[in-house]
Protein backbone atom coordinates (compact mmCIF):
# COMPACT_ATOMS: atom_id res chain seq x y z
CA UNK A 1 152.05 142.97 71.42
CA UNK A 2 154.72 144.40 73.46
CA UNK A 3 157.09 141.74 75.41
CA UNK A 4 155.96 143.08 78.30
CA UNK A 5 152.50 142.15 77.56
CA UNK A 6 153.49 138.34 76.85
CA UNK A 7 155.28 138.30 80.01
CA UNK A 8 151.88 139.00 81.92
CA UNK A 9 150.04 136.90 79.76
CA UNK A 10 152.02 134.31 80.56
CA UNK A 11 152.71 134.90 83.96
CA UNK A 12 148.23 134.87 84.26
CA UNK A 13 148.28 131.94 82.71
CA UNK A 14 150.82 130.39 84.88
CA UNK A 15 148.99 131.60 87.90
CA UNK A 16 145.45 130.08 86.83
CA UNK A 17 146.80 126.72 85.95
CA UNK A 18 148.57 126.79 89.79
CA UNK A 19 145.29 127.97 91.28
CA UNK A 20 143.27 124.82 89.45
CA UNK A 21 145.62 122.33 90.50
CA UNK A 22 145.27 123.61 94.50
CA UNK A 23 141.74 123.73 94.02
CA UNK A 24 141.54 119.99 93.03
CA UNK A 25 144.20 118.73 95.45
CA UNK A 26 143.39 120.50 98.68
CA UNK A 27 139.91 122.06 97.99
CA UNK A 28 137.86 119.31 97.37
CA UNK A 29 133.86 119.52 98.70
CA UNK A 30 133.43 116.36 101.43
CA UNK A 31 131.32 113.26 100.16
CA UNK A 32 128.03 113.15 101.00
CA UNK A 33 127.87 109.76 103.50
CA UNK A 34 125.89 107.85 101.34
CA UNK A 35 124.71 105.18 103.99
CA UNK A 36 122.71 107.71 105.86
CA UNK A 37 121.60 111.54 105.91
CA UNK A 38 119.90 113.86 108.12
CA UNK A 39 116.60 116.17 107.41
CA UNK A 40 118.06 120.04 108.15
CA UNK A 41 114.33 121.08 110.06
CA UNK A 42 111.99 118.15 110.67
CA UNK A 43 108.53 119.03 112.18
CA UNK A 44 109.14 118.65 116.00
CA UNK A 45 105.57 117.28 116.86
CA UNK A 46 106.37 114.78 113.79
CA UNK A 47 109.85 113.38 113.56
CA UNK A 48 110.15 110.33 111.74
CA UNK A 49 113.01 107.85 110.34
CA UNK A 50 113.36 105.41 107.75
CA UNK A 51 115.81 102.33 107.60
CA UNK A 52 116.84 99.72 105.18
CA UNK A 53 116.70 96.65 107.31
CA UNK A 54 118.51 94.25 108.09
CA UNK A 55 121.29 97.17 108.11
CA UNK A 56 123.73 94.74 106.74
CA UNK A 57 123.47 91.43 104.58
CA UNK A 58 124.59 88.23 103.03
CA UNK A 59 123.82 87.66 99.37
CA UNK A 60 124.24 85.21 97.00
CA UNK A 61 125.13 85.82 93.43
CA UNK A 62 122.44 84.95 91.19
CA UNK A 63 119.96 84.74 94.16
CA UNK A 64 117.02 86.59 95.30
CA UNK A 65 117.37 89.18 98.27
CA UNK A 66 114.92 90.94 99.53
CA UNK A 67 115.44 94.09 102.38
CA UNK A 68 112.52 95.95 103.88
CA UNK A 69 112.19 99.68 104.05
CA UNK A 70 110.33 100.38 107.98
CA UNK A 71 108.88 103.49 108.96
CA UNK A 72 109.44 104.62 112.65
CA UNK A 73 107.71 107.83 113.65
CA UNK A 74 108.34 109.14 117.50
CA UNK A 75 104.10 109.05 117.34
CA UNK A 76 101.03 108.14 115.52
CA UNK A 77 100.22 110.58 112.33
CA UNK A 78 96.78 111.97 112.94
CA UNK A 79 94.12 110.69 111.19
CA UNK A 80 92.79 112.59 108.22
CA UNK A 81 94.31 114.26 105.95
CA UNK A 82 96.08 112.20 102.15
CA UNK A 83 99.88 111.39 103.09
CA UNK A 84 102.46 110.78 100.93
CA UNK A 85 105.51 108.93 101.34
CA UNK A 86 108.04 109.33 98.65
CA UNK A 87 111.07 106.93 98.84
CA UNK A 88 113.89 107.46 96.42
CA UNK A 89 116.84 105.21 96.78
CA UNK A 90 120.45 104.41 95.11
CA UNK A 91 122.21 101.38 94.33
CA UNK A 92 124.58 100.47 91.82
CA UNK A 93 123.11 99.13 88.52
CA UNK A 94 126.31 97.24 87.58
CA UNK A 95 126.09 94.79 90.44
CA UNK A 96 122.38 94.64 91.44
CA UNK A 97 119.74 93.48 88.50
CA UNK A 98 115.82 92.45 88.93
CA UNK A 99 114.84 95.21 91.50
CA UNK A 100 111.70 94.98 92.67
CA UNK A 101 108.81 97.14 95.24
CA UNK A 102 105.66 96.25 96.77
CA UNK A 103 104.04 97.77 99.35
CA UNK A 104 104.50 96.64 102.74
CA UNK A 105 102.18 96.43 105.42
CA UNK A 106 102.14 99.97 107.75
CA UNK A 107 99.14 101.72 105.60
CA UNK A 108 95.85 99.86 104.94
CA UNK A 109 94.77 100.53 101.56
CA UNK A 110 97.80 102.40 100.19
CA UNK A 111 97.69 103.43 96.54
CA UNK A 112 101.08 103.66 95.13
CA UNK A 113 101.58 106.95 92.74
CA UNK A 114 104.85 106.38 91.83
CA UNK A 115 106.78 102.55 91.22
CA UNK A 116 109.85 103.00 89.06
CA UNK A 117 112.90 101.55 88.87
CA UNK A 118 115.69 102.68 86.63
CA UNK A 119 118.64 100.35 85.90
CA UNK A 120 120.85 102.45 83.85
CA UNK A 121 121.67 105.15 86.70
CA UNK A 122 120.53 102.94 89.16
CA UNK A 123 117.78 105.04 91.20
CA UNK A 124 114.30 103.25 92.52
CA UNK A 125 111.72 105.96 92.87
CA UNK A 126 108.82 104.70 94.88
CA UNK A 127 105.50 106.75 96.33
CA UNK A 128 102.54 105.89 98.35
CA UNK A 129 99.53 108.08 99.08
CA UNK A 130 97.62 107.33 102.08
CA UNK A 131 94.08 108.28 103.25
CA UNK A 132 93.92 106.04 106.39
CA UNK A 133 95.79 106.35 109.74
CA UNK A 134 98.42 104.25 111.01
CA UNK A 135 95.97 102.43 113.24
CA UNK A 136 98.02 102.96 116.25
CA UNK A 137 101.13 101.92 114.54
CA UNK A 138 104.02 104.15 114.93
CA UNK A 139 106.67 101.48 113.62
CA UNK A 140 106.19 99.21 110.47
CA UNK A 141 107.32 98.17 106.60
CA UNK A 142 106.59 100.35 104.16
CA UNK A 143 107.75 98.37 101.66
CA UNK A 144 109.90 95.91 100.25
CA UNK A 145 112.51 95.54 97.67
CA UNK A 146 113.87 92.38 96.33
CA UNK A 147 117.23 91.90 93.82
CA UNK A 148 119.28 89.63 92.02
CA UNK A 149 123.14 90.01 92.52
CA UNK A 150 124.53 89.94 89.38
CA UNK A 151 126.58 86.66 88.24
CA UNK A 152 129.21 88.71 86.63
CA UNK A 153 129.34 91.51 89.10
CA UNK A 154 132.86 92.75 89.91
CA UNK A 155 132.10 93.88 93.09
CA UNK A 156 131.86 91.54 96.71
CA UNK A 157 130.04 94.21 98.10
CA UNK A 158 127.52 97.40 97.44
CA UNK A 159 125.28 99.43 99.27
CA UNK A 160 121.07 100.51 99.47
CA UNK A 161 121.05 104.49 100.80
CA UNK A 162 118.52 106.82 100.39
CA UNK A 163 118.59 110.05 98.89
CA UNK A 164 117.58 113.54 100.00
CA UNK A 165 114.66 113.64 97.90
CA UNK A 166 113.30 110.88 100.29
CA UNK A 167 110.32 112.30 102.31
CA UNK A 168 107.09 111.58 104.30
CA UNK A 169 104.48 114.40 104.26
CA UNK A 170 101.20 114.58 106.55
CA UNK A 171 100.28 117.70 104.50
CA UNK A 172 101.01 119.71 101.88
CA UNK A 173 103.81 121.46 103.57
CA UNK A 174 105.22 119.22 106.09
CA UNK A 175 108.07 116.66 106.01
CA UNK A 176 108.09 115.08 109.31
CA UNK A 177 111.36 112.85 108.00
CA UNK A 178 114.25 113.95 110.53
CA UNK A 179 116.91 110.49 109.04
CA UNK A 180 116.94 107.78 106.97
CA UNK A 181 119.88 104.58 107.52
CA UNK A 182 121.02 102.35 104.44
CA UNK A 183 122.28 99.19 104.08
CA UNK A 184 125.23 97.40 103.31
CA UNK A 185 125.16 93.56 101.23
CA UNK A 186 127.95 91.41 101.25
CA UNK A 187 128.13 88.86 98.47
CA UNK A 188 129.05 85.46 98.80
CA UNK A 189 128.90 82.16 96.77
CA UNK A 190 127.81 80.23 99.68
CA UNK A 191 124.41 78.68 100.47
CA UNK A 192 121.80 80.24 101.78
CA UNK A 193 121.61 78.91 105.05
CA UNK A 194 124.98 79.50 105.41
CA UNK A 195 125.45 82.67 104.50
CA UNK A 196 121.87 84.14 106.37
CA UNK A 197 123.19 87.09 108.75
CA UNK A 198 119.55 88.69 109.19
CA UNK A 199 115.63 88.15 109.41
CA UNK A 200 113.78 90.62 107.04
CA UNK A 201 111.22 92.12 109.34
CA UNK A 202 107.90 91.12 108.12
């Protein structure tokens, strides 16, 4: 190998290391904001939204929480027709323990396809199929999910958001969901009536 060859293998070399390092100081792809997101093309005769309520919270290490997931849809869902709602939601596994879903009240006679709860990446994926209409109800809790903060938990607070997977479908085709809202917990070693900042919705 000739020295001129070295000198361009070096100088290539040189130039690709310089090119990673810009990449990873000045060209790196924006955070997703993981308290809320926004559906790119929602059906405009349909839009819905989904919240974590209350938005934020007061927990107590070691104590039972509970936050309600509400369904608000800008009108009724016609009747007829199976719909799905398909929740799928993040929090952090090292500081929240003893997750738990039921169904809330919004659907009568829900069946749930899908209840699982994974501690180890810390994902709860969570699906209802629904026959009936709302009964006039365009606002209501679709379910609920209660937690333990953990004792040893580093943390003083964490977050609930939902991910994009999240949708509600009055068809095969359709996803009416235009946002979804998380929800931030503080924790505390207080006393419950102390430390209550919000009414679950019931």
């Amino acid at each position: 190998m000739s020295k001129d060859t070295i000198i361009l293998v070096i100088i290539f070399f040189l130039a690709a290391i310089t090119f990673l390092v810009l990449q990873k100081t000045y060209f790196k792809t924006p955070k997703q904001d993981p308290f809320s997101f926004f559906a790119s093309s929602p059906t405009p005769n349909y839009e819905s939204t989904l919240s974590l309520e209350p938005s934020f919270l007061t927990a107590l290490y070691g104590e039972k929480s509970t936050v309600s997931v509400v369904l608000d849809n800008n009108k009724t869902l016609a009747s007829g027709g199976t719909k799905l709602v398909q929740l799928e939601i993040a929090f952090d596994p090292d500081v929240l323990g003893n997750i738990q879903v039921l169904p809330g009240d919004i659907f009568t006679n829900p069946v749930v396809v899908l209840n699982s709860v994974n501690e180890s990446i810390g994902r709860i994926s969570y699906a209802l199929s629904v026959s009936d209409a709302f009964a006039g109800n365009t606002k209501g809790t679709i379910a609920k999910i209660s937690f333990i903060p953990r004792m040893n938990a580093l943390k003083n607070e964490t977050s609930l958001y939902f991910l994009p997977k999240t949708m509600i479908k009055i068809d095969d085709q359709t996803n009416t969901l235009q946002a979804a809202y998380g929800t931030k917990i503080i924790f505390t070693k207080g006393t419950k009536s102390a430390t209550q900042s919000a009414v679950t919705p019931k």
